[in-house]
C-alpha atoms as a PDB file:
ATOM      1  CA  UNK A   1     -60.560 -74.409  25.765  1.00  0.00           C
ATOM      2  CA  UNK A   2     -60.007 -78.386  26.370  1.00  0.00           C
ATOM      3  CA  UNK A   3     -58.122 -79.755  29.695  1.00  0.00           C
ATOM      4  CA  UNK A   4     -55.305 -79.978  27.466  1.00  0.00           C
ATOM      5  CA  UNK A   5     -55.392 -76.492  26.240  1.00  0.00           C
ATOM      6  CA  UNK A   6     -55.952 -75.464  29.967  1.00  0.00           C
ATOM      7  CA  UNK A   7     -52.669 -77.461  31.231  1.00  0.00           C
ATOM      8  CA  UNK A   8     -50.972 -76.247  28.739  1.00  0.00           C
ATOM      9  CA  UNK A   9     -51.648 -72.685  29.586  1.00  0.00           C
ATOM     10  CA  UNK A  10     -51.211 -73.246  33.039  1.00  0.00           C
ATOM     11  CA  UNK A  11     -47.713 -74.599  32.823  1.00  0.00           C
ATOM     12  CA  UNK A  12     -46.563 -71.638  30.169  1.00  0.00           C
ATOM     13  CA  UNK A  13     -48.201 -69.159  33.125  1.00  0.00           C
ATOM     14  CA  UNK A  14     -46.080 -71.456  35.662  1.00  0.00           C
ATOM     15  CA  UNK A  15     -42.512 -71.099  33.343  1.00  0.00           C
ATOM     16  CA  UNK A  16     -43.267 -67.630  32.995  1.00  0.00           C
ATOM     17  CA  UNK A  17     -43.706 -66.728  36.927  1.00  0.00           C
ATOM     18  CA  UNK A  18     -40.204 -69.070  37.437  1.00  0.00           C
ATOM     19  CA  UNK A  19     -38.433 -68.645  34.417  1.00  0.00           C
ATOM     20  CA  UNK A  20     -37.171 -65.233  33.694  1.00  0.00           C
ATOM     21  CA  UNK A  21     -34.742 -64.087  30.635  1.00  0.00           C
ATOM     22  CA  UNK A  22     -32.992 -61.143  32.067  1.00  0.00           C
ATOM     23  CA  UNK A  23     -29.450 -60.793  32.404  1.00  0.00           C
ATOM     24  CA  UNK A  24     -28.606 -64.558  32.045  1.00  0.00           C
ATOM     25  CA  UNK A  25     -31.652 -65.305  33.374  1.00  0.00           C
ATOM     26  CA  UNK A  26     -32.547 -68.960  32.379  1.00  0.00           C
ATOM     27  CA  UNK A  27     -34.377 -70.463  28.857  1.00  0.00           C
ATOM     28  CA  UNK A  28     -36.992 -72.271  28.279  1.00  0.00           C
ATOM     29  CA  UNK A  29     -37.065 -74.612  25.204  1.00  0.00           C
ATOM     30  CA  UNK A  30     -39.678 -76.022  23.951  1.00  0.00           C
ATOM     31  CA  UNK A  31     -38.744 -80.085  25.387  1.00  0.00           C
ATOM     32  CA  UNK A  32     -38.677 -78.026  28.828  1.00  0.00           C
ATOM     33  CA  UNK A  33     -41.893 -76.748  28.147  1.00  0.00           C
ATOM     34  CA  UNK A  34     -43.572 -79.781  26.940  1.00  0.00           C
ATOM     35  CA  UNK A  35     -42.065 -81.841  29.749  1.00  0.00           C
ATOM     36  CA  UNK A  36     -43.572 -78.847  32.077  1.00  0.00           C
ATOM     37  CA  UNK A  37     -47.295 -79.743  30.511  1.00  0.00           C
ATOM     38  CA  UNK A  38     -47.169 -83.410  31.015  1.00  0.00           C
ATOM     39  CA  UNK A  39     -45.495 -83.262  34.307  1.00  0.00           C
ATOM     40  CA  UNK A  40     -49.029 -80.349  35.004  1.00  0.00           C
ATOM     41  CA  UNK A  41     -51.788 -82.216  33.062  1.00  0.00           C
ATOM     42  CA  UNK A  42     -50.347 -85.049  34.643  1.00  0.00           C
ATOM     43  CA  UNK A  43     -50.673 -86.859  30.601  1.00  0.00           C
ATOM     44  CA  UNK A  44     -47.881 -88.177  28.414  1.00  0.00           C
ATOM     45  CA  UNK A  45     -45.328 -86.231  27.206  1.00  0.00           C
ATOM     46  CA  UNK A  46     -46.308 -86.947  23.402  1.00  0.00           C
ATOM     47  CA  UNK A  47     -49.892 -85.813  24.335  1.00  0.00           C
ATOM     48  CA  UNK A  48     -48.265 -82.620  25.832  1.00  0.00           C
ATOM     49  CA  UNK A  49     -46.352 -82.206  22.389  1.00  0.00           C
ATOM     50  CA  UNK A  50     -49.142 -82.315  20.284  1.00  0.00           C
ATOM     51  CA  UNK A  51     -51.368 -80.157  22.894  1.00  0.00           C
ATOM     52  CA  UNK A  52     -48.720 -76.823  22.524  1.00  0.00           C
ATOM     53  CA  UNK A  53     -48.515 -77.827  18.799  1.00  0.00           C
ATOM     54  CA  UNK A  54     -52.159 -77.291  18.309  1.00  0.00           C
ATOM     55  CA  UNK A  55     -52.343 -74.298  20.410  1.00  0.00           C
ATOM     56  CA  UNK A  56     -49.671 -72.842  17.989  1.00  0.00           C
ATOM     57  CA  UNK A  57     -51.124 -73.850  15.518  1.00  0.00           C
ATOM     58  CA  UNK A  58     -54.331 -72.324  16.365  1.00  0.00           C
ATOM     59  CA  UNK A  59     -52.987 -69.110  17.447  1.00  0.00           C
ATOM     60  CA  UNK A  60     -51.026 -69.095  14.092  1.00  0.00           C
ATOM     61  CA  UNK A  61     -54.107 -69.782  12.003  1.00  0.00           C
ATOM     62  CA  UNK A  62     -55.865 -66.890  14.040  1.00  0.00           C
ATOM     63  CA  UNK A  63     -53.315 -64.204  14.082  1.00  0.00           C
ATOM     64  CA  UNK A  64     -53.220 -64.952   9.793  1.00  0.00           C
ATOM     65  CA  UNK A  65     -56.931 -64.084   9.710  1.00  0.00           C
ATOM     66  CA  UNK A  66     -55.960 -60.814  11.609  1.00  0.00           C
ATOM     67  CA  UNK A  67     -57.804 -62.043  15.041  1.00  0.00           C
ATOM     68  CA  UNK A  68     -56.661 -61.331  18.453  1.00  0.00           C
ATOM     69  CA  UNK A  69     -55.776 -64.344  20.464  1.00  0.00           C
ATOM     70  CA  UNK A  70     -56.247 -63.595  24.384  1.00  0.00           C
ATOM     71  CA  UNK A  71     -55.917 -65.705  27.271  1.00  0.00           C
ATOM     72  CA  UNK A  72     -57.289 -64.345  30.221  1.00  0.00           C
ATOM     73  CA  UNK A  73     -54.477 -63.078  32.624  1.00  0.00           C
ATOM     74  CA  UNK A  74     -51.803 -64.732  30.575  1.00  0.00           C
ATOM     75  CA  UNK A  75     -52.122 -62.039  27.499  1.00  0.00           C
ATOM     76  CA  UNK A  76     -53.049 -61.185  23.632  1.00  0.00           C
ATOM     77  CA  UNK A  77     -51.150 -62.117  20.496  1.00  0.00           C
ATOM     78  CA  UNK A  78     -52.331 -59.959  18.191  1.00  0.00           C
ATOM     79  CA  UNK A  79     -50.590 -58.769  14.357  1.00  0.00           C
ATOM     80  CA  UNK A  80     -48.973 -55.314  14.326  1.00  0.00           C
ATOM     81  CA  UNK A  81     -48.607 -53.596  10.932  1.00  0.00           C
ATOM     82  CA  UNK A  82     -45.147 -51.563   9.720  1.00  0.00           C
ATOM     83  CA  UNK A  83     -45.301 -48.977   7.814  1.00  0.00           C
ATOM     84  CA  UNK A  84     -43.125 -48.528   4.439  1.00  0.00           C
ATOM     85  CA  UNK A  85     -40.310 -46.643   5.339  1.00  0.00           C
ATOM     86  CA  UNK A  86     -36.684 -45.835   3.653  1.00  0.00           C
ATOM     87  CA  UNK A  87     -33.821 -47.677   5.840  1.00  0.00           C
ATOM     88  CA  UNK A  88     -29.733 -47.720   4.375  1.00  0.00           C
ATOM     89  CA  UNK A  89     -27.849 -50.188   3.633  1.00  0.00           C
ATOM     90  CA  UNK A  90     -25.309 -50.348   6.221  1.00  0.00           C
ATOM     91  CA  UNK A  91     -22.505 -51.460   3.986  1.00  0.00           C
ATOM     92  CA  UNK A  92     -22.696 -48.855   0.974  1.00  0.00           C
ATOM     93  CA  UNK A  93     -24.939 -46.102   2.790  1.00  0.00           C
ATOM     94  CA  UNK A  94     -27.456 -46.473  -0.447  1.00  0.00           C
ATOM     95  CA  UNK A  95     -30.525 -45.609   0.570  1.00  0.00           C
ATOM     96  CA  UNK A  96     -33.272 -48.499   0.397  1.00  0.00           C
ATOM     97  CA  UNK A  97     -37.191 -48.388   0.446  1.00  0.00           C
ATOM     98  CA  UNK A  98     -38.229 -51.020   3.124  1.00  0.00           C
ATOM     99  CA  UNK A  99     -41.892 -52.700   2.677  1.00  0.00           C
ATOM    100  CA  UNK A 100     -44.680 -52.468   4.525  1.00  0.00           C
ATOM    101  CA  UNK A 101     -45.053 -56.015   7.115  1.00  0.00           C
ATOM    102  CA  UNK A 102     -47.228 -57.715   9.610  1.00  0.00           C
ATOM    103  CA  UNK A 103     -45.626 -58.730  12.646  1.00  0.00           C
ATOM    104  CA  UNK A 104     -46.875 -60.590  15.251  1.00  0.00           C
ATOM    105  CA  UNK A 105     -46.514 -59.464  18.821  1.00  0.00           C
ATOM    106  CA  UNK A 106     -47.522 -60.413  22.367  1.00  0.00           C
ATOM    107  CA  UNK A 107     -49.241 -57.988  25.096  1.00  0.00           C
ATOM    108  CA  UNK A 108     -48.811 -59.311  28.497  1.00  0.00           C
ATOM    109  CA  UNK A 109     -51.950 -59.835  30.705  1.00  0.00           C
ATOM    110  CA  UNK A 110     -52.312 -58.393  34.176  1.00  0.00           C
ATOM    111  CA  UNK A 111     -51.505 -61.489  35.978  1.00  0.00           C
ATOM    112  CA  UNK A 112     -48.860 -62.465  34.080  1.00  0.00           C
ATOM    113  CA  UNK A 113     -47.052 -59.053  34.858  1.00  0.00           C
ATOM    114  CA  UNK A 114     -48.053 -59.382  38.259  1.00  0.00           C
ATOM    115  CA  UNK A 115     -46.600 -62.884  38.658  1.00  0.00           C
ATOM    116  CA  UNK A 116     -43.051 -61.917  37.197  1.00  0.00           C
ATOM    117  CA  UNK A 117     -42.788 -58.391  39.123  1.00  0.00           C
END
């Protein structure tokens, strides 16, 4: 990981142990986050941009291949498959045959859940 990188991860682990989403809990955007970085990594707030563009970028480009993407304490991205299934539609009650999908998901790292508990 590059100091960037590192910053950057530090600051989401920092948002994450002060920012919480429950019950009209407060957001974080992704301005808020990128001013967060800069204002951490002490570097510009453009640098900061492209930093947590990169690192989505490269987690994107990872999870595609079917990697895991951890960060140590924070957590792992990693894909999940869905079955096929049948579903309904809701407004005639037809049933439907839903496709099998990738979706990505997030597993939260011991220190994360330690810092939000």
């Amino acid at each position: 990981m590059t100091g960037t990188q590192t910053a950057c991860y530090k600051a989401m682990h920092r948002l994450a142990c002060f920012h919480n989403n429950v019950e009209g809990g407060l957001h974080v955007n992704k301005s808020e986050l990128i001013d967060q970085i800069a204002k951490a990594a002490g570097i510009s707030k453009a640098a900061a941009g492209r930093s947590l563009d990169a690192t989505t970028a490269a987690v994107t480009k990872a999870l595609k291949k079917g990697d895991l993407v951890t960060l140590i304490g924070f957590g792992t991205f990693y894909v999940g498959k869905r079955a096929a299934r049948n579903g309904r539609n809701p407004r005639t009650g037809a049933t439907i045959k839903i496709k099998a999908a990738n979706s990505p998901k997030f597993r939260a790292g011991k220190a994360l859940k330690d810092a939000v508990n």
